[in-house]
PDB file of N, CA and C in Angstrom:
ATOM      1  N   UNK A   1      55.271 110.303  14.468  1.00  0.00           N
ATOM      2  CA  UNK A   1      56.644 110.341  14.863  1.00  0.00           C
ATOM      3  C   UNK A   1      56.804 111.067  16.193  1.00  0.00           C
ATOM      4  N   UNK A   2      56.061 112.184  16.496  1.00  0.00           N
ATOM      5  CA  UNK A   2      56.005 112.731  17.819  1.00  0.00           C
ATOM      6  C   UNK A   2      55.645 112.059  19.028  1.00  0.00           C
ATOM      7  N   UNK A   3      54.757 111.333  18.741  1.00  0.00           N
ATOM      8  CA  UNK A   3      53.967 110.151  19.711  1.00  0.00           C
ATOM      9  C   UNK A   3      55.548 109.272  20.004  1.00  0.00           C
ATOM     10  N   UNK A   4      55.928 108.573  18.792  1.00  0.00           N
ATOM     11  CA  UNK A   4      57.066 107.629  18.984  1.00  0.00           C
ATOM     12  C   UNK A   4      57.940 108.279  20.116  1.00  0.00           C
ATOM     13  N   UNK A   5      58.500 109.314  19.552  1.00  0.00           N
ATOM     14  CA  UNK A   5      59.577 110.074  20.771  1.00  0.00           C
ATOM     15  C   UNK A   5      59.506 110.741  21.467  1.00  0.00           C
ATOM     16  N   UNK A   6      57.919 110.960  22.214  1.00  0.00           N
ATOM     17  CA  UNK A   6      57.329 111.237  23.746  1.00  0.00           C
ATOM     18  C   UNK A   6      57.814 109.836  24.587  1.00  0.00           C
ATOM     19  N   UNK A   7      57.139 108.578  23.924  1.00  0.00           N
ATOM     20  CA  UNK A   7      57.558 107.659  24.499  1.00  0.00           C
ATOM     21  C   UNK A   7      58.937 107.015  25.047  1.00  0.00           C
ATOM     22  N   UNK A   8      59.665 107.392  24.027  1.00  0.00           N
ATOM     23  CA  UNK A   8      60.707 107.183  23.794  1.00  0.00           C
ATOM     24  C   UNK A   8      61.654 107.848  25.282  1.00  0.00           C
ATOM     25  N   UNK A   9      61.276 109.110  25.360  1.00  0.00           N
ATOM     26  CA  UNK A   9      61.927 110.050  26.164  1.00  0.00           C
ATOM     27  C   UNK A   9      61.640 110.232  27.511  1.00  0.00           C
ATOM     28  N   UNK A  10      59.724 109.593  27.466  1.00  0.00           N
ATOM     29  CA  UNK A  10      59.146 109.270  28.873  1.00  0.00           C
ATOM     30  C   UNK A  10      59.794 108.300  29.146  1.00  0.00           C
ATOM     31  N   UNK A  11      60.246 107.090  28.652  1.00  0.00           N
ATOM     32  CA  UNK A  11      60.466 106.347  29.220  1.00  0.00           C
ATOM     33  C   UNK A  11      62.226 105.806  29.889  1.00  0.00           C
ATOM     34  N   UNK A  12      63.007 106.890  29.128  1.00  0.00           N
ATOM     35  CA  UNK A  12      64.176 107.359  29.673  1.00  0.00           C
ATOM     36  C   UNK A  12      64.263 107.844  30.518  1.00  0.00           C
ATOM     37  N   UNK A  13      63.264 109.193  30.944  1.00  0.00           N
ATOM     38  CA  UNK A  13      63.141 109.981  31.983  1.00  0.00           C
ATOM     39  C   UNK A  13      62.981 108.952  33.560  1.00  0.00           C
ATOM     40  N   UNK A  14      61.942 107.814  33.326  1.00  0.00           N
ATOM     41  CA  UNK A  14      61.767 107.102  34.570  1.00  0.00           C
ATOM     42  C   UNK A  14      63.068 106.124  34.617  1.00  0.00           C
ATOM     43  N   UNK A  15      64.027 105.894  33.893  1.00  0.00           N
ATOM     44  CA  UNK A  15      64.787 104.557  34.029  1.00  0.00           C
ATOM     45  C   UNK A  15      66.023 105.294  35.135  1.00  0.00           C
ATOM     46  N   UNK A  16      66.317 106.569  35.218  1.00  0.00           N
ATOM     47  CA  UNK A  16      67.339 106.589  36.369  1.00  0.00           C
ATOM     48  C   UNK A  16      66.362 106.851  37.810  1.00  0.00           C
ATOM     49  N   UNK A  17      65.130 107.235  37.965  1.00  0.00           N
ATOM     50  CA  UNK A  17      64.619 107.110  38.798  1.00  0.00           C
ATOM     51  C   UNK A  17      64.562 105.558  39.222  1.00  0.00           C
ATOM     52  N   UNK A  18      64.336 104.361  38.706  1.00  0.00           N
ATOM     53  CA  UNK A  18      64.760 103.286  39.282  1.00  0.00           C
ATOM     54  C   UNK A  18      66.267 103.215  39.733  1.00  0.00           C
ATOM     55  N   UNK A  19      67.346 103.503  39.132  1.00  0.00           N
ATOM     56  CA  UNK A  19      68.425 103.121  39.592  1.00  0.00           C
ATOM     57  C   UNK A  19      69.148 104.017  40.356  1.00  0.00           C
ATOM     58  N   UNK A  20      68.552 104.807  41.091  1.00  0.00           N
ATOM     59  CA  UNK A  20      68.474 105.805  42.085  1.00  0.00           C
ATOM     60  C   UNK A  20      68.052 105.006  43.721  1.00  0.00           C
ATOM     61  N   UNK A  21      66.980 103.821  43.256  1.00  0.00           N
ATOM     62  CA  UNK A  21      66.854 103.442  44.321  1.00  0.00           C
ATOM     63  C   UNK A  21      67.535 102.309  44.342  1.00  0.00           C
ATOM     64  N   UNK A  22      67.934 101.627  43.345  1.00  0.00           N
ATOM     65  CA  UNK A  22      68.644 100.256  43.467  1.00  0.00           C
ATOM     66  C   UNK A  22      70.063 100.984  43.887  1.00  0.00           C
ATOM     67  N   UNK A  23      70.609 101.890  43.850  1.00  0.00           N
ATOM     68  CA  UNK A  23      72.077 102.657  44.027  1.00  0.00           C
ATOM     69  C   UNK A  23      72.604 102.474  45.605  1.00  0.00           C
ATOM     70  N   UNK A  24      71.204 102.324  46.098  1.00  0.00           N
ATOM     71  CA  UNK A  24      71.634 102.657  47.508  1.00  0.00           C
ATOM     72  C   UNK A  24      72.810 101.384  48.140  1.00  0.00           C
ATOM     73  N   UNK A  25      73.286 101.897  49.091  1.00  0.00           N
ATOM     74  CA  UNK A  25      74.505 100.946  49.999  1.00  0.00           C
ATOM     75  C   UNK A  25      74.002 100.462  51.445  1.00  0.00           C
ATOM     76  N   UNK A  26      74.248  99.047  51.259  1.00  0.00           N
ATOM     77  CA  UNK A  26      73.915  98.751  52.573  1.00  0.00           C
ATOM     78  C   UNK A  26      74.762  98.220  53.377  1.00  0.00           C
ATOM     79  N   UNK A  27      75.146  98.923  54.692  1.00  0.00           N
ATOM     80  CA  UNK A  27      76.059  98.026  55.484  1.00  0.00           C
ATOM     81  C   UNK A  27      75.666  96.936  56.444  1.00  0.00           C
ATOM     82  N   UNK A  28      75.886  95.773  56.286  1.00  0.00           N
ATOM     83  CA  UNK A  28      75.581  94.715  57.301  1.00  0.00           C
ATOM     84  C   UNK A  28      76.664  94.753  58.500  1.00  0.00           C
ATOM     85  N   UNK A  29      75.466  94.498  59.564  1.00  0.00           N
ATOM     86  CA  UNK A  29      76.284  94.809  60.709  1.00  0.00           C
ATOM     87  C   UNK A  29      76.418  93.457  61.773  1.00  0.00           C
ATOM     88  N   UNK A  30      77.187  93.512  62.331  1.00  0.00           N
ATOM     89  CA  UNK A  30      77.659  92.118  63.338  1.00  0.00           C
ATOM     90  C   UNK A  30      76.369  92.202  64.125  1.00  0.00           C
ATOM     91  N   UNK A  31      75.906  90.973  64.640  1.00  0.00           N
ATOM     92  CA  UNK A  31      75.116  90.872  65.580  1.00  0.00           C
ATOM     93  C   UNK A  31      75.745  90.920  66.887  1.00  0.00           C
ATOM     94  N   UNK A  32      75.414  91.249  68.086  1.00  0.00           N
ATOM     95  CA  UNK A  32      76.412  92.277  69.226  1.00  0.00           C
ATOM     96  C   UNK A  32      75.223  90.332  70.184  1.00  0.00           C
ATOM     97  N   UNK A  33      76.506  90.263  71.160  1.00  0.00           N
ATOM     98  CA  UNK A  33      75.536  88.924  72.023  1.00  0.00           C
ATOM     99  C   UNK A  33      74.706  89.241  72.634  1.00  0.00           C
ATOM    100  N   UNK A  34      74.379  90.661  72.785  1.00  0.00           N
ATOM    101  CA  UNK A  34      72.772  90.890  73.371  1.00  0.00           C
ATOM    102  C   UNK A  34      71.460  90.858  72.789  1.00  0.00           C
ATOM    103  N   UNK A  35      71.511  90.212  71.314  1.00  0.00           N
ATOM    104  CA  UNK A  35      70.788  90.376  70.494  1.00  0.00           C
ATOM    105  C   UNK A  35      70.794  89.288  69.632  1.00  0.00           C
ATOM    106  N   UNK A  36      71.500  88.185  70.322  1.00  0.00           N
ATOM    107  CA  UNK A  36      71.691  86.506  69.657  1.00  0.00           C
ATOM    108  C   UNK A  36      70.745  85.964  70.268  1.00  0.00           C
ATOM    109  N   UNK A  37      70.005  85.090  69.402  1.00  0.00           N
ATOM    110  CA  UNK A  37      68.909  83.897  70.019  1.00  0.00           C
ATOM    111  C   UNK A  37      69.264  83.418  71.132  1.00  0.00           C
ATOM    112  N   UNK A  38      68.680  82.770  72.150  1.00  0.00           N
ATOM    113  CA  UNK A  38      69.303  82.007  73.154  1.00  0.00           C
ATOM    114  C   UNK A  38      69.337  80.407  72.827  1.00  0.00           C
ATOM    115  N   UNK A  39      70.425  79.891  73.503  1.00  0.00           N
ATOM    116  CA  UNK A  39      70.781  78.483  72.655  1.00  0.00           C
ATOM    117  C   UNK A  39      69.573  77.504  73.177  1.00  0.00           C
ATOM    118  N   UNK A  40      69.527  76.228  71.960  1.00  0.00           N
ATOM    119  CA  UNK A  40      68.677  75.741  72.188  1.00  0.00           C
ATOM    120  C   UNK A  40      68.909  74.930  73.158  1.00  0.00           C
ATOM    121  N   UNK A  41      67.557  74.400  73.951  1.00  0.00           N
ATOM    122  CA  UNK A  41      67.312  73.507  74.882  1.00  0.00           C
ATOM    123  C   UNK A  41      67.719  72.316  74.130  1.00  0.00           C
ATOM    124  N   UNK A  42      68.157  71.148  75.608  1.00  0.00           N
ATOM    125  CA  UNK A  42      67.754  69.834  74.589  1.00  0.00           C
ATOM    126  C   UNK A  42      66.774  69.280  75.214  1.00  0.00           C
ATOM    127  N   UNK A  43      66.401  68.350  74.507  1.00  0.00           N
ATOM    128  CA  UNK A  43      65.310  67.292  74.381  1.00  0.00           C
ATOM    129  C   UNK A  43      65.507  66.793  75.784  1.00  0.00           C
ATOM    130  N   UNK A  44      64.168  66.929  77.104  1.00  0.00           N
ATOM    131  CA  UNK A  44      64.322  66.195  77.951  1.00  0.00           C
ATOM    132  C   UNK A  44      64.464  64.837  78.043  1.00  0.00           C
ATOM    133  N   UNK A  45      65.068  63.937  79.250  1.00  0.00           N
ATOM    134  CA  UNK A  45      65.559  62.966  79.071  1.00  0.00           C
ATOM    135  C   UNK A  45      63.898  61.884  79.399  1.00  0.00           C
ATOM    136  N   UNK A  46      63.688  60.943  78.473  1.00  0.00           N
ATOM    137  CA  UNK A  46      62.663  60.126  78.935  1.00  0.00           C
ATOM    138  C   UNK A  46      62.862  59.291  79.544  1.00  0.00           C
ATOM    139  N   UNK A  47      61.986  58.786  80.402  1.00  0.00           N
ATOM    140  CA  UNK A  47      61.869  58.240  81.296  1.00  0.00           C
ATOM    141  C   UNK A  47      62.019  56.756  80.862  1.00  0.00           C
ATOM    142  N   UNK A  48      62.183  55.962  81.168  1.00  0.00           N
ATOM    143  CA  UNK A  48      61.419  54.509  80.503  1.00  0.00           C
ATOM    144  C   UNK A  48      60.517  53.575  82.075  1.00  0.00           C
ATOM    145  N   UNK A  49      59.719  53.053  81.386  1.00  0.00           N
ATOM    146  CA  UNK A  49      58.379  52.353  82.239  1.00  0.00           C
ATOM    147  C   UNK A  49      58.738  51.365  81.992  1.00  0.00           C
ATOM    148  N   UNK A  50      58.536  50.388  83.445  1.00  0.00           N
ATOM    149  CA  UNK A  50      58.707  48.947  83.418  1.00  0.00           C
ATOM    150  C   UNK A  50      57.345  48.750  84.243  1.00  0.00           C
ATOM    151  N   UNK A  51      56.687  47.427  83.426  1.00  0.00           N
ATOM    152  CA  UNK A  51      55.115  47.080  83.945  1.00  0.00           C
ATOM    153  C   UNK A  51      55.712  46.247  85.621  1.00  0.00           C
ATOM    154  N   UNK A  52      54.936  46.253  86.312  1.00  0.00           N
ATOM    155  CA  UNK A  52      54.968  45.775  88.079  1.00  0.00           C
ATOM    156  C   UNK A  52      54.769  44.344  87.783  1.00  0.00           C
ATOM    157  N   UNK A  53      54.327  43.601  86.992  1.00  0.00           N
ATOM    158  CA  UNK A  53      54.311  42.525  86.957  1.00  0.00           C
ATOM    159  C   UNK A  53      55.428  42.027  85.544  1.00  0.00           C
ATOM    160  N   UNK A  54      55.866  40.192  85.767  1.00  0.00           N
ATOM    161  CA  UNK A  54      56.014  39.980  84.572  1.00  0.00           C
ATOM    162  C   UNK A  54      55.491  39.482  83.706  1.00  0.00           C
ATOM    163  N   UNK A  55      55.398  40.077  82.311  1.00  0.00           N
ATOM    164  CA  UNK A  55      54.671  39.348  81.228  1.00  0.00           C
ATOM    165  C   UNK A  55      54.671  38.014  81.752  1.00  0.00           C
ATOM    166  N   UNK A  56      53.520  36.988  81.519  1.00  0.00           N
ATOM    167  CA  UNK A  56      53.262  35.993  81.137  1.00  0.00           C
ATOM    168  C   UNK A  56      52.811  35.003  79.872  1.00  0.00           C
ATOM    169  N   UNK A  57      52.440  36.235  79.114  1.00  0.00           N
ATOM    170  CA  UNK A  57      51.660  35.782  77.717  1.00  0.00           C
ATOM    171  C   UNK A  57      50.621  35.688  77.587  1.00  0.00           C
ATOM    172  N   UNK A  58      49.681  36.303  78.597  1.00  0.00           N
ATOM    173  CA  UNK A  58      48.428  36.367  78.673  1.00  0.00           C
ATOM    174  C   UNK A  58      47.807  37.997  78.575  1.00  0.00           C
ATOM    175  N   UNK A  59      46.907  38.078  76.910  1.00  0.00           N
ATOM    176  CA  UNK A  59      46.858  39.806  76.925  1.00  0.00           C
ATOM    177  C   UNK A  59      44.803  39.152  76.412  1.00  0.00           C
ATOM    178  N   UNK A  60      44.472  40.069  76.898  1.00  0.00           N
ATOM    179  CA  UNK A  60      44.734  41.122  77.856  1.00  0.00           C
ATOM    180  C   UNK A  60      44.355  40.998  78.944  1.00  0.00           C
ATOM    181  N   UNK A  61      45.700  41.326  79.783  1.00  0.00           N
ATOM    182  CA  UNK A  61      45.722  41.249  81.408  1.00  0.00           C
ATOM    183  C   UNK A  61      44.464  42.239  82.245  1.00  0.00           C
ATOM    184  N   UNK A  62      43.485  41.086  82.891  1.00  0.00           N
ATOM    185  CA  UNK A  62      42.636  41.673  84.153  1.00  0.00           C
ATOM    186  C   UNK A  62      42.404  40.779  84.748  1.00  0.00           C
ATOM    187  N   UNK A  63      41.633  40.795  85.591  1.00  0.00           N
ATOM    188  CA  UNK A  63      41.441  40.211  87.087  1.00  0.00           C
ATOM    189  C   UNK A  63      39.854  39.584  86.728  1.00  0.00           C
ATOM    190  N   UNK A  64      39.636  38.092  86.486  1.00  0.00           N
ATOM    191  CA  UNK A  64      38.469  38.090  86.534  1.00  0.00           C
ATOM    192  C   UNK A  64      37.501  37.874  87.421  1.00  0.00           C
ATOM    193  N   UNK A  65      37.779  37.611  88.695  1.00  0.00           N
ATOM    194  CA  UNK A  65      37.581  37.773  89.707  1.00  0.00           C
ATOM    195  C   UNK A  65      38.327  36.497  90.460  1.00  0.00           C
ATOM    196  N   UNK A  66      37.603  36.247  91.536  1.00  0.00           N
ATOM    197  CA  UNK A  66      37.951  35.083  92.846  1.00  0.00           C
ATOM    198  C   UNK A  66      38.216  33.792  92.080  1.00  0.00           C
ATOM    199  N   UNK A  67      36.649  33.512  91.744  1.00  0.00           N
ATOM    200  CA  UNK A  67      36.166  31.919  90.873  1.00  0.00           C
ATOM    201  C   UNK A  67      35.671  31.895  89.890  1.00  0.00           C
ATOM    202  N   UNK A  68      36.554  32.374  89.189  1.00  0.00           N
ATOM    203  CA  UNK A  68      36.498  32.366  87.589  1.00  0.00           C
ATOM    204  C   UNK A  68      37.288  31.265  87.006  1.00  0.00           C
ATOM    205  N   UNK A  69      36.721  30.377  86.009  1.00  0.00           N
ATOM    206  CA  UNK A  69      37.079  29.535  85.733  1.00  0.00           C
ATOM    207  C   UNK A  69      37.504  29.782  84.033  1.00  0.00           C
ATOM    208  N   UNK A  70      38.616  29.528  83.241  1.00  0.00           N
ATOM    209  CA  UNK A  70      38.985  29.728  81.311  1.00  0.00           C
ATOM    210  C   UNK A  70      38.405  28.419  81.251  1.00  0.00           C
ATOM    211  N   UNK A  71      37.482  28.465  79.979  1.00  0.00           N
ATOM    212  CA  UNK A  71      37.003  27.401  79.759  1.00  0.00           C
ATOM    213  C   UNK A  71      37.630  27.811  77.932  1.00  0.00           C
ATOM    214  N   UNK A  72      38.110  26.627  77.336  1.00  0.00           N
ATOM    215  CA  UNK A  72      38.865  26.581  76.110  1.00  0.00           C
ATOM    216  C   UNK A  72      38.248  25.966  75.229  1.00  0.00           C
ATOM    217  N   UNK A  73      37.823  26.200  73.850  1.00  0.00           N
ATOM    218  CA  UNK A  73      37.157  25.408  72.900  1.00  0.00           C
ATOM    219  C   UNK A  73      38.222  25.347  71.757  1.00  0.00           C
ATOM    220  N   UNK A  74      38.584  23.899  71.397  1.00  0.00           N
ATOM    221  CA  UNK A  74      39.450  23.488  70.786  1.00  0.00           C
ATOM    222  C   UNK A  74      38.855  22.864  69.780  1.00  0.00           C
ATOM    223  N   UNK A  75      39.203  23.272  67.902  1.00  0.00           N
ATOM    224  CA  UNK A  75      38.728  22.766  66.501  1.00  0.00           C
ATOM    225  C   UNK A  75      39.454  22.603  65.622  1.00  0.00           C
ATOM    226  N   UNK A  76      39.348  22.305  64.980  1.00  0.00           N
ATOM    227  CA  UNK A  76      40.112  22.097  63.515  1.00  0.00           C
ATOM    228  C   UNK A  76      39.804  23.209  62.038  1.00  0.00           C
ATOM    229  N   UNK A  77      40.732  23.796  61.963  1.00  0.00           N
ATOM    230  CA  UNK A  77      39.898  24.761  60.588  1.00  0.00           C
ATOM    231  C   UNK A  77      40.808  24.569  59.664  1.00  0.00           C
ATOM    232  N   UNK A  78      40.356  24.969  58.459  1.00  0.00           N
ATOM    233  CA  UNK A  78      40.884  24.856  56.897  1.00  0.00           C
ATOM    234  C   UNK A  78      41.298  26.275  56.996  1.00  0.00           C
ATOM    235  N   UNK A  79      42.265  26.693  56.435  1.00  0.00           N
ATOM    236  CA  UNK A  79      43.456  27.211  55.786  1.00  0.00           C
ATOM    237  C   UNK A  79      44.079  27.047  54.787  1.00  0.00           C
ATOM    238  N   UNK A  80      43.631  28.116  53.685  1.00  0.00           N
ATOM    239  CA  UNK A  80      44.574  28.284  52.332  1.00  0.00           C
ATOM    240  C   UNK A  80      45.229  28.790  52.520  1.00  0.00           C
ATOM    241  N   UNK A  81      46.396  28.159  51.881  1.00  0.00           N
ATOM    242  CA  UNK A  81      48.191  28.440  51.915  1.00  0.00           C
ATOM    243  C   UNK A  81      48.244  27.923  50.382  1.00  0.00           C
ATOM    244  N   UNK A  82      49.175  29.154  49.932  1.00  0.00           N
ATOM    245  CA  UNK A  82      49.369  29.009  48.810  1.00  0.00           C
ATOM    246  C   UNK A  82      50.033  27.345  47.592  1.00  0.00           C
ATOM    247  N   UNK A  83      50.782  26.462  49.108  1.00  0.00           N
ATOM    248  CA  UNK A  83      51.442  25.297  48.977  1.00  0.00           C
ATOM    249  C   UNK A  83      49.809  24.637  48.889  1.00  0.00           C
ATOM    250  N   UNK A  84      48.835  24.725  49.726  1.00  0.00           N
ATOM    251  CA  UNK A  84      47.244  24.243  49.346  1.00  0.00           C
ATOM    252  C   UNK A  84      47.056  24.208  50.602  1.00  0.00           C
ATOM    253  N   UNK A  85      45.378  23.634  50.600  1.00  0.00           N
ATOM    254  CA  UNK A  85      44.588  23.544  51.622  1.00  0.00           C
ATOM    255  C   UNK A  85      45.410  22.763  52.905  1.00  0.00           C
ATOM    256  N   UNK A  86      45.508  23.069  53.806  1.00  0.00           N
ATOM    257  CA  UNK A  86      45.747  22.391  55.293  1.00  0.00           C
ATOM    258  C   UNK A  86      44.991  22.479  56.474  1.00  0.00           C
ATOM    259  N   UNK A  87      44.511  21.834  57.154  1.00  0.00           N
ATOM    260  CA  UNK A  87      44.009  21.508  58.340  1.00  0.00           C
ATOM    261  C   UNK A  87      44.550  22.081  59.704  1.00  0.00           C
ATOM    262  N   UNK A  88      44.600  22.887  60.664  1.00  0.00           N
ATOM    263  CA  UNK A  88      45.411  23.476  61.651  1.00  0.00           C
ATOM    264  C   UNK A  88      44.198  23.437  62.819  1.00  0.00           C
ATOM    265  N   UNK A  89      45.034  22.877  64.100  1.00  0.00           N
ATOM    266  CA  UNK A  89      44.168  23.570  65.601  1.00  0.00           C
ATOM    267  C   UNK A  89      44.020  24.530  65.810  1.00  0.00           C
ATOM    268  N   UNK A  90      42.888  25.071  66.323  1.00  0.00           N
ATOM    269  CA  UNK A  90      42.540  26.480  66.634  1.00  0.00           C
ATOM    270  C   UNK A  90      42.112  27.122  68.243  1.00  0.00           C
ATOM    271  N   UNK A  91      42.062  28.154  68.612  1.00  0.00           N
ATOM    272  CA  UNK A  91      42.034  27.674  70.208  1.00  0.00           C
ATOM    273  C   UNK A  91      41.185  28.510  70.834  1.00  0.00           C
ATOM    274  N   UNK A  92      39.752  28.523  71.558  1.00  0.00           N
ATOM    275  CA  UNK A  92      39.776  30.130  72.043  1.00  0.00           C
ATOM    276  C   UNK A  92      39.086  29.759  73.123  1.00  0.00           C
ATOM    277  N   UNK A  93      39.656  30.900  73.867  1.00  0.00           N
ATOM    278  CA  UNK A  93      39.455  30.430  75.263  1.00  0.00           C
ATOM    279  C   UNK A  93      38.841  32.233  76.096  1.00  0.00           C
ATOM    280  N   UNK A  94      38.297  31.992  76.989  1.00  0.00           N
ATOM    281  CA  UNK A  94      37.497  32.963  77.804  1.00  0.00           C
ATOM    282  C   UNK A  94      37.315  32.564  78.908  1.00  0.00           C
ATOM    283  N   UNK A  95      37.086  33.533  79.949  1.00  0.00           N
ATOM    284  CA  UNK A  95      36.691  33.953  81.411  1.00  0.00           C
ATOM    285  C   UNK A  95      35.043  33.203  81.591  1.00  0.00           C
ATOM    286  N   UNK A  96      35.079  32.398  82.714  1.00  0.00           N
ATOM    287  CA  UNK A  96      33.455  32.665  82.721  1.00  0.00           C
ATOM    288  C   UNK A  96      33.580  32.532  84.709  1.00  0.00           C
ATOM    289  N   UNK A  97      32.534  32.887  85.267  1.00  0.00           N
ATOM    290  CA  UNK A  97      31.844  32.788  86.448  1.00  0.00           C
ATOM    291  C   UNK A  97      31.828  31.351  86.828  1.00  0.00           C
ATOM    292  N   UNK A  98      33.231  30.769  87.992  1.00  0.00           N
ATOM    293  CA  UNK A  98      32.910  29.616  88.550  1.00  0.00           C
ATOM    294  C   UNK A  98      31.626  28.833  89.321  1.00  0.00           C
TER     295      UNK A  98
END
């Protein structure tokens, strides 16, 4: 029984020591404008790029030289499509040395 109400009494003894520190008062204070973030920037303005030439439909654009000649090989390939098999032209074409 002595044990019981050591505990008992220790543990009364610490409970206003917590609310001793929770007691305290705090005043919030105005922020004064010397001590405000500075406002944000905005987003510089982008630029937009226009290519020097106009598209033609030809990618990818280079220079194959003077006498360069596209030589085109033209076939027929099969293609599954879910409606079924079909037949379609196919096209490919390249640069070569005139």
């Amino acid at each position: 029984m002595g044990l019981f109400s050591q505990v008992c009494v220790g543990g009364a003894q610490a409970q206003p020591l917590a609310q001793t520190t929770g007691g305290e008062v705090r005043v919030a204070q105005a922020v004064s404008p010397d001590d405000a973030p500075p406002p944000r920037r905005r987003p510089q303005t982008r630029l937009r790029v226009t290519p020097y030439y106009t598209p033609d439909g030809v990618y990818p654009r280079y220079n194959p030289g003077p006498d360069a000649v596209r030589e085109c090989n033209a076939t027929y390939v099969q293609e599954f499509r879910p409606s079924g098999t079909v037949i379609v032209p196919h096209m490919n074409c390249y640069w070569r040395r005139g």
